[in-house]
Every structure is written in structure tokens, then in C-alpha cells.
PDB file of N, CA and C in Angstrom:
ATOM      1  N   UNK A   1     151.415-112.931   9.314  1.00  0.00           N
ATOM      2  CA  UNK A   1     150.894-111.575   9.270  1.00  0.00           C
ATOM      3  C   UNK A   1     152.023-110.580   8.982  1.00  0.00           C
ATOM      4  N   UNK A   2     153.161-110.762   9.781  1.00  0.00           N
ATOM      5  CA  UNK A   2     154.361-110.124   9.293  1.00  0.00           C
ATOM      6  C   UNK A   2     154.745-109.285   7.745  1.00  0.00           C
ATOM      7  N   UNK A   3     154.592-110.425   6.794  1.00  0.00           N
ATOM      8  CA  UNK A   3     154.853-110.423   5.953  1.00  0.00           C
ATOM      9  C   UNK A   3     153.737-110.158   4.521  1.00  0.00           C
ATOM     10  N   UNK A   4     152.936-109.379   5.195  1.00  0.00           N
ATOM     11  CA  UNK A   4     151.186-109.306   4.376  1.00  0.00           C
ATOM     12  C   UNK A   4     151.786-108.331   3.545  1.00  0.00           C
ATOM     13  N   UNK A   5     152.675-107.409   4.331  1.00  0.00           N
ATOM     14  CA  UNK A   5     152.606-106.148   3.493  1.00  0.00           C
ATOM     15  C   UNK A   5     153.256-106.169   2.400  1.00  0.00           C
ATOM     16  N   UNK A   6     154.072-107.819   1.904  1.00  0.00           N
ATOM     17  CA  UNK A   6     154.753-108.120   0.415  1.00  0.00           C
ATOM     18  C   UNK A   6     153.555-107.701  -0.243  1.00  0.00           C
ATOM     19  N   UNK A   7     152.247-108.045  -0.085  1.00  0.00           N
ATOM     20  CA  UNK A   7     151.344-107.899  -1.935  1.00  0.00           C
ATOM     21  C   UNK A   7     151.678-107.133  -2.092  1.00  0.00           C
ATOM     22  N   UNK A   8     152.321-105.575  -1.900  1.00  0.00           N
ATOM     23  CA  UNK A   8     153.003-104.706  -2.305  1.00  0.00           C
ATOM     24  C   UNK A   8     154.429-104.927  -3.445  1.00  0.00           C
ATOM     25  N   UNK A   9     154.354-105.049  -4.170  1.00  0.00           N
ATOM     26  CA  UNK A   9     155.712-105.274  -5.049  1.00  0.00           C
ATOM     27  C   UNK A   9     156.443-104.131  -4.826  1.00  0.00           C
ATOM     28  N   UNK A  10     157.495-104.468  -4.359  1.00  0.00           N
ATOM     29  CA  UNK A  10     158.993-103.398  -3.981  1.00  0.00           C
ATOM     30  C   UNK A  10     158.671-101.956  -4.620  1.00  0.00           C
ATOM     31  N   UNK A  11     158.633-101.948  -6.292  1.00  0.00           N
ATOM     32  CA  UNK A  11     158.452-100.459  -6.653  1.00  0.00           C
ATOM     33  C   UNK A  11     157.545 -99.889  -6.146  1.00  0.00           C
ATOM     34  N   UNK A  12     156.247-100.372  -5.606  1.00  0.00           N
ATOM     35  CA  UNK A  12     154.954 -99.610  -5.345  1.00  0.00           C
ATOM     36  C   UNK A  12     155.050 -99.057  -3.720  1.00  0.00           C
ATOM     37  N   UNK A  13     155.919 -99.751  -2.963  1.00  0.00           N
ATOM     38  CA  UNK A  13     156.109 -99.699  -1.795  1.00  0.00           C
ATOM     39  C   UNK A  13     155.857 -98.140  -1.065  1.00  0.00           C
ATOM     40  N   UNK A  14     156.830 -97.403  -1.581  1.00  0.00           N
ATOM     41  CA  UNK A  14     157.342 -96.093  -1.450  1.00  0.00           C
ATOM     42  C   UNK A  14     156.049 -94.823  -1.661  1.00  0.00           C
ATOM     43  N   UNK A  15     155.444 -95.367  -2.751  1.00  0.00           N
ATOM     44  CA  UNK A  15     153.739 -94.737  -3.190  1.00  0.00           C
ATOM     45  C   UNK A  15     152.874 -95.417  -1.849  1.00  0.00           C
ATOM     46  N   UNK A  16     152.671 -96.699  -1.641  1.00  0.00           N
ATOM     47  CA  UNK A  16     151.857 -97.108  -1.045  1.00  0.00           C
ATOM     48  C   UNK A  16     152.058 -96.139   0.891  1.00  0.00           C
ATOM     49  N   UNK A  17     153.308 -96.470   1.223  1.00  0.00           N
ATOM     50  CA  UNK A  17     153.711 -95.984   2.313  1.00  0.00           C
ATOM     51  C   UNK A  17     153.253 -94.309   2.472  1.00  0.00           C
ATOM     52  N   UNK A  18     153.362 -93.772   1.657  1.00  0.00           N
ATOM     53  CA  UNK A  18     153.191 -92.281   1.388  1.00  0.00           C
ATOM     54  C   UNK A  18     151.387 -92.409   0.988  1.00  0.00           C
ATOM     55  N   UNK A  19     151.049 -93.007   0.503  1.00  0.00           N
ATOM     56  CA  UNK A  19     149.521 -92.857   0.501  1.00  0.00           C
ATOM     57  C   UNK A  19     149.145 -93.060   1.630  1.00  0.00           C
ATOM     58  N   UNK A  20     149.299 -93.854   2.645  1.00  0.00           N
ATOM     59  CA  UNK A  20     148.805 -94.293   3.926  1.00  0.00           C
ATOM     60  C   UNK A  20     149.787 -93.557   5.092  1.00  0.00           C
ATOM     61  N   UNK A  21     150.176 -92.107   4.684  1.00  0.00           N
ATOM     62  CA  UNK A  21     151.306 -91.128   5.498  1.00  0.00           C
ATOM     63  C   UNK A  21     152.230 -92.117   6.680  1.00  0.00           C
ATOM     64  N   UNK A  22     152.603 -92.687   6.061  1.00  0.00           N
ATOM     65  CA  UNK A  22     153.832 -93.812   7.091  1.00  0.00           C
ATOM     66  C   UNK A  22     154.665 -92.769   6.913  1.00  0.00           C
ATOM     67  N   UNK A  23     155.557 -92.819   7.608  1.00  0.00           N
ATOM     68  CA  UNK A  23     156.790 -92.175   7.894  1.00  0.00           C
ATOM     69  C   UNK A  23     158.199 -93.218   6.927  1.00  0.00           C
ATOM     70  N   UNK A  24     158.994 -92.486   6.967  1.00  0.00           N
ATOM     71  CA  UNK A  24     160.122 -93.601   5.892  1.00  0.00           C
ATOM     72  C   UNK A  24     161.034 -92.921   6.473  1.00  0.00           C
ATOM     73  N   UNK A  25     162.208 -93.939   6.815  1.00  0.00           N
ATOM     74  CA  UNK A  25     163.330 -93.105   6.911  1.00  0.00           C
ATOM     75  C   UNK A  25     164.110 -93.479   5.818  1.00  0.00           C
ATOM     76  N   UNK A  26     165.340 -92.727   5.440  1.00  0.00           N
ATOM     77  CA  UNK A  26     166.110 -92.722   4.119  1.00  0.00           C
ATOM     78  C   UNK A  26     166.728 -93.934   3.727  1.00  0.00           C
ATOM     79  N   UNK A  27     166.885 -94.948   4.622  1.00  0.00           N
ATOM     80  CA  UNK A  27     167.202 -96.371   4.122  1.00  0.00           C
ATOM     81  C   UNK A  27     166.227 -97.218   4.001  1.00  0.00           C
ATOM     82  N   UNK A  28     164.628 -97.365   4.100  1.00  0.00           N
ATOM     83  CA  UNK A  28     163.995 -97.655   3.584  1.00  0.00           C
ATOM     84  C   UNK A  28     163.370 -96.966   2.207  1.00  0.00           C
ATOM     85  N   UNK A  29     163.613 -95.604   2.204  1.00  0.00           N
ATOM     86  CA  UNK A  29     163.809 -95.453   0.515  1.00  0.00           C
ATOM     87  C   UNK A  29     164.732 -95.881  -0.374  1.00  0.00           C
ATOM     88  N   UNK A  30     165.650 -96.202   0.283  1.00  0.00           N
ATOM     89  CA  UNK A  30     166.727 -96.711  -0.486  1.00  0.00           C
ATOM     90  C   UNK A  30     166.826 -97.975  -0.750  1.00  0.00           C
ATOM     91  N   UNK A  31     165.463 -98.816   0.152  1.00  0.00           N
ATOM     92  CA  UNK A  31     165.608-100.408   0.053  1.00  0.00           C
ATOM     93  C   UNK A  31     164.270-100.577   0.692  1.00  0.00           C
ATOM     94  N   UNK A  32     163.191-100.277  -0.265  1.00  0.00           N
ATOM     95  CA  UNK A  32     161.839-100.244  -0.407  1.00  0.00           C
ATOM     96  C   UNK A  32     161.182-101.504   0.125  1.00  0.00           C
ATOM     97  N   UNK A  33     162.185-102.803   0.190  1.00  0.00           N
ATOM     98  CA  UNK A  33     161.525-104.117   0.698  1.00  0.00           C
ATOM     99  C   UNK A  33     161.110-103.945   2.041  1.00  0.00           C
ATOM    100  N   UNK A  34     161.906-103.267   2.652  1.00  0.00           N
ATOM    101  CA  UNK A  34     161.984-103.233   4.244  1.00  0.00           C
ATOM    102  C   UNK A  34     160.320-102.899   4.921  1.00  0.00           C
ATOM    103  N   UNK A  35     159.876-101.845   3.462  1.00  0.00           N
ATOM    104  CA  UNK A  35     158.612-101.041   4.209  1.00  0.00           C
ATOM    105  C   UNK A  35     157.713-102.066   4.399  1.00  0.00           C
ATOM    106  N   UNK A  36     157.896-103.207   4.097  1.00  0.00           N
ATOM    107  CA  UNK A  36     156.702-104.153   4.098  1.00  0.00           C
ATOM    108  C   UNK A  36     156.143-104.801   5.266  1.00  0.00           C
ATOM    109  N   UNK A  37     157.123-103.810   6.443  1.00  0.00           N
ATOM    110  CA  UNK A  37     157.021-104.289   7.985  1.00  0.00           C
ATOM    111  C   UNK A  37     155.725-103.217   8.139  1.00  0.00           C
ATOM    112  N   UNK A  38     155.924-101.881   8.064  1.00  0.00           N
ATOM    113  CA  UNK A  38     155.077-101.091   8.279  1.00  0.00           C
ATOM    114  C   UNK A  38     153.860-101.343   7.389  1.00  0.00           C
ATOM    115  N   UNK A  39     153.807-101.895   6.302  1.00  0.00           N
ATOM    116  CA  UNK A  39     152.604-101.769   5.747  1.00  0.00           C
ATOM    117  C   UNK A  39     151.791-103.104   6.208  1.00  0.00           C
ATOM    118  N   UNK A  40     152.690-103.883   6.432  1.00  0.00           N
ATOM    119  CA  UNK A  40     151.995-105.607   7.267  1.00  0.00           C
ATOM    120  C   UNK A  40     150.815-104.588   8.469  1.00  0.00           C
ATOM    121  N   UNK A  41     151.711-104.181   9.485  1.00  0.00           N
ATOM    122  CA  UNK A  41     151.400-103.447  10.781  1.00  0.00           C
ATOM    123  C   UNK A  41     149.988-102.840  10.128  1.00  0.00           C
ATOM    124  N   UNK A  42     150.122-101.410   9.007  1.00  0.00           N
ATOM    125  CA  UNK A  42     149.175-100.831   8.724  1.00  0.00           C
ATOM    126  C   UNK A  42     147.448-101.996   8.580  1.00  0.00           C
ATOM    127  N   UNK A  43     148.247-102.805   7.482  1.00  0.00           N
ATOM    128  CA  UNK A  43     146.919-104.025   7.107  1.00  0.00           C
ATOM    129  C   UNK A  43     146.489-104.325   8.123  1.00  0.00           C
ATOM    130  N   UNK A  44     147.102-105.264   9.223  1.00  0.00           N
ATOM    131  CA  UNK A  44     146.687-105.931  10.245  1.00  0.00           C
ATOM    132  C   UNK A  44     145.410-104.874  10.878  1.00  0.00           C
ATOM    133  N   UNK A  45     146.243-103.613  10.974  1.00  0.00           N
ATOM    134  CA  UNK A  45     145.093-102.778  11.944  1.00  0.00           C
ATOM    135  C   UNK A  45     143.696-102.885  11.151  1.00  0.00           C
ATOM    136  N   UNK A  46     144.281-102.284   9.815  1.00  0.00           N
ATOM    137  CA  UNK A  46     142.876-102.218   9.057  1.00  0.00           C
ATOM    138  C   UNK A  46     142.044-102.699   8.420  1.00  0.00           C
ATOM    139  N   UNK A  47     142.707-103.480   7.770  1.00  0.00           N
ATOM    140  CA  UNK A  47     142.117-104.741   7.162  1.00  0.00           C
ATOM    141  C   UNK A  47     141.386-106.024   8.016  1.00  0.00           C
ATOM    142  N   UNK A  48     142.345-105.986   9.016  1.00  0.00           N
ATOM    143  CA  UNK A  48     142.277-107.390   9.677  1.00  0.00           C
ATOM    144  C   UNK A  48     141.443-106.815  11.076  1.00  0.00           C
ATOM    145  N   UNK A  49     141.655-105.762  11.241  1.00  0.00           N
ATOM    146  CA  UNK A  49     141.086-104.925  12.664  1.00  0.00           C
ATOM    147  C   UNK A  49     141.399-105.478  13.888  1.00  0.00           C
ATOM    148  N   UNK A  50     142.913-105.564  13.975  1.00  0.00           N
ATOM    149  CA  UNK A  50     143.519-106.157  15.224  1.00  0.00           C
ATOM    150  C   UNK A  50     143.914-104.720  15.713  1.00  0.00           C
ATOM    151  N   UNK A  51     143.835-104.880  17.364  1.00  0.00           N
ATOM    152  CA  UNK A  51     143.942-103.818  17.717  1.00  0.00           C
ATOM    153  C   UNK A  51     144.722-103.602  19.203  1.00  0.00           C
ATOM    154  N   UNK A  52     145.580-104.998  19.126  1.00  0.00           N
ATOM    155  CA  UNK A  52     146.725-105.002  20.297  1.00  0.00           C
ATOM    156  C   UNK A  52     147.806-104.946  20.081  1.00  0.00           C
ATOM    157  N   UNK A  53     148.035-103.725  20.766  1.00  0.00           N
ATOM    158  CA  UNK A  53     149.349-103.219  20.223  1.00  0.00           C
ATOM    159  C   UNK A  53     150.811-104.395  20.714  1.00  0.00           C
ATOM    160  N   UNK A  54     150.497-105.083  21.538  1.00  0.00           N
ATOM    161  CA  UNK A  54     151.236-106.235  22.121  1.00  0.00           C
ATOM    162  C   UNK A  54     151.424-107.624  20.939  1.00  0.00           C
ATOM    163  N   UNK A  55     150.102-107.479  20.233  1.00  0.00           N
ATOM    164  CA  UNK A  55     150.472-108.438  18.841  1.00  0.00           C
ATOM    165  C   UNK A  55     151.691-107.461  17.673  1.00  0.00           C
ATOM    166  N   UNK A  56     151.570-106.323  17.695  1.00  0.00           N
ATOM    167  CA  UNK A  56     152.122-105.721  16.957  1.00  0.00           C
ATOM    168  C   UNK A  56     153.593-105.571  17.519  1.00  0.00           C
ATOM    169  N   UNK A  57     154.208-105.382  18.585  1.00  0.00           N
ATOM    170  CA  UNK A  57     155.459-105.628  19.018  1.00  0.00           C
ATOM    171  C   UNK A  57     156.309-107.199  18.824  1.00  0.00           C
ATOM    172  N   UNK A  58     155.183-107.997  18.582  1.00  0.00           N
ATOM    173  CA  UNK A  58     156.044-109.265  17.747  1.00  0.00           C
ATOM    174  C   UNK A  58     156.814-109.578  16.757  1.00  0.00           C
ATOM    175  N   UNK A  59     155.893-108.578  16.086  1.00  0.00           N
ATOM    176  CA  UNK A  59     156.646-108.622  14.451  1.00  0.00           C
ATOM    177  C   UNK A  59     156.951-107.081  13.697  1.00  0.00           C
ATOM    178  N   UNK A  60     156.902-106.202  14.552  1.00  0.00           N
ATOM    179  CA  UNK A  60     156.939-104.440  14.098  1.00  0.00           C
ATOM    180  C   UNK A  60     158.431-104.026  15.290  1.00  0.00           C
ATOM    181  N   UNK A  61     159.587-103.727  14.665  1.00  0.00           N
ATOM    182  CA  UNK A  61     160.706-102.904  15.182  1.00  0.00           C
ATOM    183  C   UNK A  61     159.894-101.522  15.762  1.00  0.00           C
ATOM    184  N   UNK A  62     159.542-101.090  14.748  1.00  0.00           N
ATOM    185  CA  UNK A  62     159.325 -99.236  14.738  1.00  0.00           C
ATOM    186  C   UNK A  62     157.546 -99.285  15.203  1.00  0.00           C
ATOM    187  N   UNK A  63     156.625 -98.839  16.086  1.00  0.00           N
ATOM    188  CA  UNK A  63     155.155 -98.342  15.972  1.00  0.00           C
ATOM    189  C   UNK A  63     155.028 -97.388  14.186  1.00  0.00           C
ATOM    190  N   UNK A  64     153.808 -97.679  14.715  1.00  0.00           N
ATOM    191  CA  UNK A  64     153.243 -96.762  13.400  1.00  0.00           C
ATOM    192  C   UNK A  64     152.962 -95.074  14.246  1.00  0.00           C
TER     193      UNK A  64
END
């Protein structure tokens, strides 16, 4: 699940994150792979409709 938020290809990352108002800090603009933690997190909630935040501290550094 971690890693969902790759279907994102690196360039789109930065659009995708900003369409779904994630927050970015300046070294994930600078290295767009990284966001793919937050956008995993985002999917899981929405896509997948998990909704413990205790699954999400497994594999998410930062909350959404």
C-alpha cells in the first residue's frame, strides 16, 4: 500500500499533490519521488476507504 502512490510518474507528482491540496515541503519539490508517500496515504483513505489512522503510521512519516 505504501507504495500505490508510484502510478503517479515523478513529473505528474507535484500537479497531482497540488490537485488533492497536500502540502509539499521544498525538498519534495525538488525530488518529486518522495510525494508518493503522501499520495499512497491520500489513495488508501480514498480509494481503498481505510480509515485507521494507526495503519497509516506504518508506512506515512508526515499525517496528511
Amino acid at each position: 500500500m505504501h507504495n500505490i502512490g508510484g502510478i503517479f510518474p515523478n513529473e505528474a507528482r507535484i500537479d497531482k499533490a497540488r490537485a488533492f491540496n497536500l502540502s509539499l515541503f521544498k525538498e519534495e519539490l525538488a525530488l518529486p519521488m518522495i510525494i508518493h508517500q503522501k499520495l499512497s496515504q491520500l489513495l488508501a483513505k480514498q480509494v481503498f476507504e481505510i480509515v485507521d489512522e494507526e495503519y497509516y503510521q506504518r508506512f506515512a512519516a508526515i499525517p496528511l
